[in-house]
PDB file of N, CA and C in Angstrom:
ATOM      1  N   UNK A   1      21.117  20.718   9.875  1.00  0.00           N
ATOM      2  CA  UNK A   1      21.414  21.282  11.181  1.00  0.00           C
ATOM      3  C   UNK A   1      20.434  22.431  11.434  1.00  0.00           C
ATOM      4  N   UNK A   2      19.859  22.633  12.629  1.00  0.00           N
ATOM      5  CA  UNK A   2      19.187  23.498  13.083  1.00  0.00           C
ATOM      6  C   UNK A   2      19.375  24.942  12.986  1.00  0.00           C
ATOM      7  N   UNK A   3      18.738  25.891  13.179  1.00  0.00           N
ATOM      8  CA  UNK A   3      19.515  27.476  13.529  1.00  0.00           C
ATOM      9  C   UNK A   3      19.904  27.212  14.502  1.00  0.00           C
ATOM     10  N   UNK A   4      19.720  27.238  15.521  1.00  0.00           N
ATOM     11  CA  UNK A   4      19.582  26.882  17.218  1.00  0.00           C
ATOM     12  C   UNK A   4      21.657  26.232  17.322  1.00  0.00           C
ATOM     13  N   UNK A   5      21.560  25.306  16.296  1.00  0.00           N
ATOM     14  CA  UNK A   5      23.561  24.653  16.598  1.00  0.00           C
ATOM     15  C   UNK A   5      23.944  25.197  15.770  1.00  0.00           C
ATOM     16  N   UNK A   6      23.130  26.261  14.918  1.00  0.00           N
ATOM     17  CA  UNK A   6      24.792  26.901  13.754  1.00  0.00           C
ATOM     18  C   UNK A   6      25.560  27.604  14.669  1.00  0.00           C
ATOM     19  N   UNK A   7      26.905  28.229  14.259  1.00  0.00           N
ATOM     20  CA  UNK A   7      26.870  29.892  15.195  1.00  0.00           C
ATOM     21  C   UNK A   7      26.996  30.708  14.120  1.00  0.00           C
ATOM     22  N   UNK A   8      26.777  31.715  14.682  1.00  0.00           N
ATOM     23  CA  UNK A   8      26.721  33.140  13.977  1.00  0.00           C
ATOM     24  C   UNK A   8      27.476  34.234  14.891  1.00  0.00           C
ATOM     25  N   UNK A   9      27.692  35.301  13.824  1.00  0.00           N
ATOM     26  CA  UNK A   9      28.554  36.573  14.777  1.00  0.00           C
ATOM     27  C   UNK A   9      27.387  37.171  14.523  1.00  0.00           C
ATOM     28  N   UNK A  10      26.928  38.021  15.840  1.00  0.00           N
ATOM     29  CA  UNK A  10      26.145  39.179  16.053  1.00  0.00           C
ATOM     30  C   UNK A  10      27.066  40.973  15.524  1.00  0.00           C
ATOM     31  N   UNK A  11      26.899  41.932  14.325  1.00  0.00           N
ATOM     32  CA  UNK A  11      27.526  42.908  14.504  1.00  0.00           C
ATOM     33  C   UNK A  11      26.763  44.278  14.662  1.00  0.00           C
ATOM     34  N   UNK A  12      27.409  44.966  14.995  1.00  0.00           N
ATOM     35  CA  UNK A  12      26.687  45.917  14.984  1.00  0.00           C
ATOM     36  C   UNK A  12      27.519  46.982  14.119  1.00  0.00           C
ATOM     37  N   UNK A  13      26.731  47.123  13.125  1.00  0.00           N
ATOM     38  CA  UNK A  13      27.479  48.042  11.817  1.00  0.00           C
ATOM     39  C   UNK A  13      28.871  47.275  11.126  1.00  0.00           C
ATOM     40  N   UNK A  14      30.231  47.641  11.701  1.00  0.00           N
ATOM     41  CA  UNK A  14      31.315  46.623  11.508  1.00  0.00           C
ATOM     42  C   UNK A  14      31.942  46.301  12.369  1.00  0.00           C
ATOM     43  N   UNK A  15      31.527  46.395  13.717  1.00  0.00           N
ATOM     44  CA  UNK A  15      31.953  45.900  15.345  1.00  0.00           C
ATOM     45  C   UNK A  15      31.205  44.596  15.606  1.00  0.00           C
ATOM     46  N   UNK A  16      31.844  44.006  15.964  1.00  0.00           N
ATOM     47  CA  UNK A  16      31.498  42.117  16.344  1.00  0.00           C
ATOM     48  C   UNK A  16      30.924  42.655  17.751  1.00  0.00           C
ATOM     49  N   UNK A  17      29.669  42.013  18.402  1.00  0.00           N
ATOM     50  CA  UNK A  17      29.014  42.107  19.401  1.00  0.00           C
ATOM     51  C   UNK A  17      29.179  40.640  20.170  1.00  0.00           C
ATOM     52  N   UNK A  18      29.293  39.697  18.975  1.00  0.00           N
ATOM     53  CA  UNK A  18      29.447  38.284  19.928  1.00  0.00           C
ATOM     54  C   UNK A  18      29.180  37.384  18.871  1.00  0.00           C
ATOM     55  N   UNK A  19      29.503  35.882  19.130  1.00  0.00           N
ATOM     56  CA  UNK A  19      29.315  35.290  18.165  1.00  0.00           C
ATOM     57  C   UNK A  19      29.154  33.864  19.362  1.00  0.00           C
ATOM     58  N   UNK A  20      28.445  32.996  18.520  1.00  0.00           N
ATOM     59  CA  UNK A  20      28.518  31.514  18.754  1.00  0.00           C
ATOM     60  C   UNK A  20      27.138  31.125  18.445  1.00  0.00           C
ATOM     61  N   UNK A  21      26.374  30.337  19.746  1.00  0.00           N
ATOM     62  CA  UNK A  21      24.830  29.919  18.676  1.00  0.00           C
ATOM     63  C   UNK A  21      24.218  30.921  19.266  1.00  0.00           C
ATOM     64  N   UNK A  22      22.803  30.751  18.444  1.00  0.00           N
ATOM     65  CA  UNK A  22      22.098  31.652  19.057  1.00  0.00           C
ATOM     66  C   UNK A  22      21.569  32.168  20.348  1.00  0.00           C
ATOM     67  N   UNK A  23      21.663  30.850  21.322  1.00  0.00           N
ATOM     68  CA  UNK A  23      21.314  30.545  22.569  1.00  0.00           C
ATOM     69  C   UNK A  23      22.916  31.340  23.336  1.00  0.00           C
ATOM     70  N   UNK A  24      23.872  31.204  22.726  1.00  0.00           N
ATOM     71  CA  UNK A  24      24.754  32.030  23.535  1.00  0.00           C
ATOM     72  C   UNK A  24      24.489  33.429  23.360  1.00  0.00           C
ATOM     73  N   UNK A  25      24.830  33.678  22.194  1.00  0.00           N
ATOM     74  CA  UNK A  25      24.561  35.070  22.031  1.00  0.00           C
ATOM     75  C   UNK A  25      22.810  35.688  22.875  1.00  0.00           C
ATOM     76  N   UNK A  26      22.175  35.097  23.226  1.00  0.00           N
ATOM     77  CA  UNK A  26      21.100  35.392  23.326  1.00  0.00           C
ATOM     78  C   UNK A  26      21.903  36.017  25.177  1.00  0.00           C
ATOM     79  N   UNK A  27      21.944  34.787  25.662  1.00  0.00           N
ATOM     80  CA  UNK A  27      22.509  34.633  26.958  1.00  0.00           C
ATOM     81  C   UNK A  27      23.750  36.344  26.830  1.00  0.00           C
ATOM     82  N   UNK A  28      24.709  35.954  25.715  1.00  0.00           N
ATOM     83  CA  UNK A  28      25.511  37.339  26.328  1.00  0.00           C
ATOM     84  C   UNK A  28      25.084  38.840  26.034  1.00  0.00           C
ATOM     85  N   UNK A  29      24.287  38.978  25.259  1.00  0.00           N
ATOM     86  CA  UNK A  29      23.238  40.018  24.950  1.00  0.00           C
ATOM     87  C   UNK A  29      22.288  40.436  25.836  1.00  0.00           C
ATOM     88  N   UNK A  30      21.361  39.580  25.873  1.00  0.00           N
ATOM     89  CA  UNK A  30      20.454  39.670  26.879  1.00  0.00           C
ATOM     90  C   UNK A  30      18.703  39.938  25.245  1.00  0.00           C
ATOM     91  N   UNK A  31      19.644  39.870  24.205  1.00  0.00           N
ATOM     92  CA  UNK A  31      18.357  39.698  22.892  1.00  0.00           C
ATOM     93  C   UNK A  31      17.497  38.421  23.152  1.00  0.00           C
ATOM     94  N   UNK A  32      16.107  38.931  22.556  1.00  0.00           N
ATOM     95  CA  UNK A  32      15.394  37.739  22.426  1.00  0.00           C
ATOM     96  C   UNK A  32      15.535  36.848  21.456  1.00  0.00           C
ATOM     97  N   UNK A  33      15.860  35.216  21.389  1.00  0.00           N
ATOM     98  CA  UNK A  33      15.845  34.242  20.666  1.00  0.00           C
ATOM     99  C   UNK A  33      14.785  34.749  19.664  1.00  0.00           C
ATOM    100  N   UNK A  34      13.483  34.922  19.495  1.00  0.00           N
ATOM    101  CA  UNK A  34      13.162  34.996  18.884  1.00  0.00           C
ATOM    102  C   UNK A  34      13.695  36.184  17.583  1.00  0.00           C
ATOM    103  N   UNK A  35      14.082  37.116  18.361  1.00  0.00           N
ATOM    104  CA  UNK A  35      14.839  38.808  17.123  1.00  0.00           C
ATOM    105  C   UNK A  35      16.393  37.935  16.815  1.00  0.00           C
ATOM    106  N   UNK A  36      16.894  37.372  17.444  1.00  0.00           N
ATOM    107  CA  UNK A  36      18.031  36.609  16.780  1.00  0.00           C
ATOM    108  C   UNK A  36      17.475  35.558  15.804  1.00  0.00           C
ATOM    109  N   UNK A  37      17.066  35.056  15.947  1.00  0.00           N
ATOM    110  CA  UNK A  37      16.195  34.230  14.768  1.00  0.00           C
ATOM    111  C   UNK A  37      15.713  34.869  13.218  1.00  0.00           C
ATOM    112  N   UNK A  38      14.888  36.033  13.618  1.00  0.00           N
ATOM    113  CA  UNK A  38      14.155  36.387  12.492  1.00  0.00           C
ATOM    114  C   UNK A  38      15.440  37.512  12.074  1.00  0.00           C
ATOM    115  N   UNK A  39      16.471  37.552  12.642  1.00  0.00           N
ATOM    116  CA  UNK A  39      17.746  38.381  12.154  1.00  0.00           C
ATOM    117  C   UNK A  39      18.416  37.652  11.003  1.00  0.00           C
ATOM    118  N   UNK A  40      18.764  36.379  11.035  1.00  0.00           N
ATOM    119  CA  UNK A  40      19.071  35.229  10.132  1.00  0.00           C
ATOM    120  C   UNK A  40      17.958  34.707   8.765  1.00  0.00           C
ATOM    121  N   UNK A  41      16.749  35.651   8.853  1.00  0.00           N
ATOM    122  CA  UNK A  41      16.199  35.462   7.956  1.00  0.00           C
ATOM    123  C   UNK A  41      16.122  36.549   6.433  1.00  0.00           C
ATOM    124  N   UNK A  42      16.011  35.904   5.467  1.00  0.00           N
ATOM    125  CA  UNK A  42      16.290  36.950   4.237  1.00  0.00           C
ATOM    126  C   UNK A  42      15.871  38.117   4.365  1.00  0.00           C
ATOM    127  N   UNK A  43      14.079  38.112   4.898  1.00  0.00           N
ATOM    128  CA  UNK A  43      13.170  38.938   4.750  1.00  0.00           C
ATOM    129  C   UNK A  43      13.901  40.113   5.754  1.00  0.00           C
ATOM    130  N   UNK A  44      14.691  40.207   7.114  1.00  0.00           N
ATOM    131  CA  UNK A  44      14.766  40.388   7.998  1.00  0.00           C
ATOM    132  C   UNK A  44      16.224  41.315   7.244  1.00  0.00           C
ATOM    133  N   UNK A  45      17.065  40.951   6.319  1.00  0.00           N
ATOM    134  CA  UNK A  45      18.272  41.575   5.233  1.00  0.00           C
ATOM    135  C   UNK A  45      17.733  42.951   4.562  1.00  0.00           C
ATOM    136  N   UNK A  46      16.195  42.433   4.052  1.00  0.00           N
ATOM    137  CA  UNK A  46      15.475  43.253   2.961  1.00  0.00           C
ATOM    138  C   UNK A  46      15.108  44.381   3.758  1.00  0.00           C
ATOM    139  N   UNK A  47      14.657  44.169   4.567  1.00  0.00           N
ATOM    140  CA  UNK A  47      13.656  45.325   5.504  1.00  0.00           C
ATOM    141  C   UNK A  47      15.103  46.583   6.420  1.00  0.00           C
ATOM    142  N   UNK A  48      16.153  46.001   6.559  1.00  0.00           N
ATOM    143  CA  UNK A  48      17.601  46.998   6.970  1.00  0.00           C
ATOM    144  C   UNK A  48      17.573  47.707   5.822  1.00  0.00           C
ATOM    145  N   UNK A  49      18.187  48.875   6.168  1.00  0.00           N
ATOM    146  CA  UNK A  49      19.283  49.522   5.226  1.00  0.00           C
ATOM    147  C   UNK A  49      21.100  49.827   5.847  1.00  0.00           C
ATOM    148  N   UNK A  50      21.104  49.783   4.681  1.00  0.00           N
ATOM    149  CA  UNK A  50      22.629  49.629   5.212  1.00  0.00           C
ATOM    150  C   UNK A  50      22.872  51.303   6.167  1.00  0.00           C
ATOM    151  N   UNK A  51      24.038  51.087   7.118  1.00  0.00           N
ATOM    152  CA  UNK A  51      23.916  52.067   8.642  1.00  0.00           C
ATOM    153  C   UNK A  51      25.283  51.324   9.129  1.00  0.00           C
ATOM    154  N   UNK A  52      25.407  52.494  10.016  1.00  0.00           N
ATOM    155  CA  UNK A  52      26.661  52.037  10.898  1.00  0.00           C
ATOM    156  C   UNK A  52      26.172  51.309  11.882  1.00  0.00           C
ATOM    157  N   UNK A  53      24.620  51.468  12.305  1.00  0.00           N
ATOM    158  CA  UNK A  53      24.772  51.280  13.812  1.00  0.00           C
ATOM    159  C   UNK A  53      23.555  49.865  13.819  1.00  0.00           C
ATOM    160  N   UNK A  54      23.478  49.380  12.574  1.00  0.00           N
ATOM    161  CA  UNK A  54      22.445  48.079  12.216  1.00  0.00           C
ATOM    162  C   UNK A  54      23.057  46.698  12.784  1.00  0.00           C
ATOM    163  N   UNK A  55      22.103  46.274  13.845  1.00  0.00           N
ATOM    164  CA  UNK A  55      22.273  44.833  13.883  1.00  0.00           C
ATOM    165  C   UNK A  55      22.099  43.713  12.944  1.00  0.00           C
ATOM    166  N   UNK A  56      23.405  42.886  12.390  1.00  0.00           N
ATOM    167  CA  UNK A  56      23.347  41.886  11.040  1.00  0.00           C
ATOM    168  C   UNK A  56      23.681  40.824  12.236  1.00  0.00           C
ATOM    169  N   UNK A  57      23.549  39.411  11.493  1.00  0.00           N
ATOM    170  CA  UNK A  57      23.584  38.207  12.255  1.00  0.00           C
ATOM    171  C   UNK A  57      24.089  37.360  10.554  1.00  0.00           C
ATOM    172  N   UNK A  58      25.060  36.879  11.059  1.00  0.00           N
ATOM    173  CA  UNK A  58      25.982  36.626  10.075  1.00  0.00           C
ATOM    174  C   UNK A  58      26.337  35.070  10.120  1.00  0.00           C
ATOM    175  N   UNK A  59      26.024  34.070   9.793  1.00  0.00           N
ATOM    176  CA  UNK A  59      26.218  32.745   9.460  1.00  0.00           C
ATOM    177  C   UNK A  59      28.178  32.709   9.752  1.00  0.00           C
ATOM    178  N   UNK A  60      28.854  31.942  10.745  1.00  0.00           N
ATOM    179  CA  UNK A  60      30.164  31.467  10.426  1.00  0.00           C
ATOM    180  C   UNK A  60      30.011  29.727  10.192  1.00  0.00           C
ATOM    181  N   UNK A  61      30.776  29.414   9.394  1.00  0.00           N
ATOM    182  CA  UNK A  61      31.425  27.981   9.090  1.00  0.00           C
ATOM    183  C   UNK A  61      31.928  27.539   9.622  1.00  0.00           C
TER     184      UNK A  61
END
């Protein structure tokens, strides 16, 4: 399956911002597909530090 049909929750620190695919969240945000994308990537984990006020993009099942 693609990134594009997983969904994911968007948070910000430990507040949920939105969740579903990326194309929604993109739509209820107003973020670029592309920074939602490279948010879901490892490298993109490594380079945060942990913060209250950090955007994570979180894989749901």
């Amino acid at each position: 399956m693609s990134k594009m049909r997983k969904v994911y929750a968007l948070y910000k620190g430990e507040n949920l911002i939105a969740d579903g695919t990326i194309q929604e969240i993109h739509e209820r945000t107003g973020k670029k597909v592309d920074t939602l994308l490279f948010m879901t990537c490892p490298v993109y984990k490594k380079r945060i530090k942990s913060g209250k006020n950090r955007l994570t993009m979180t894989e749901l099942e």
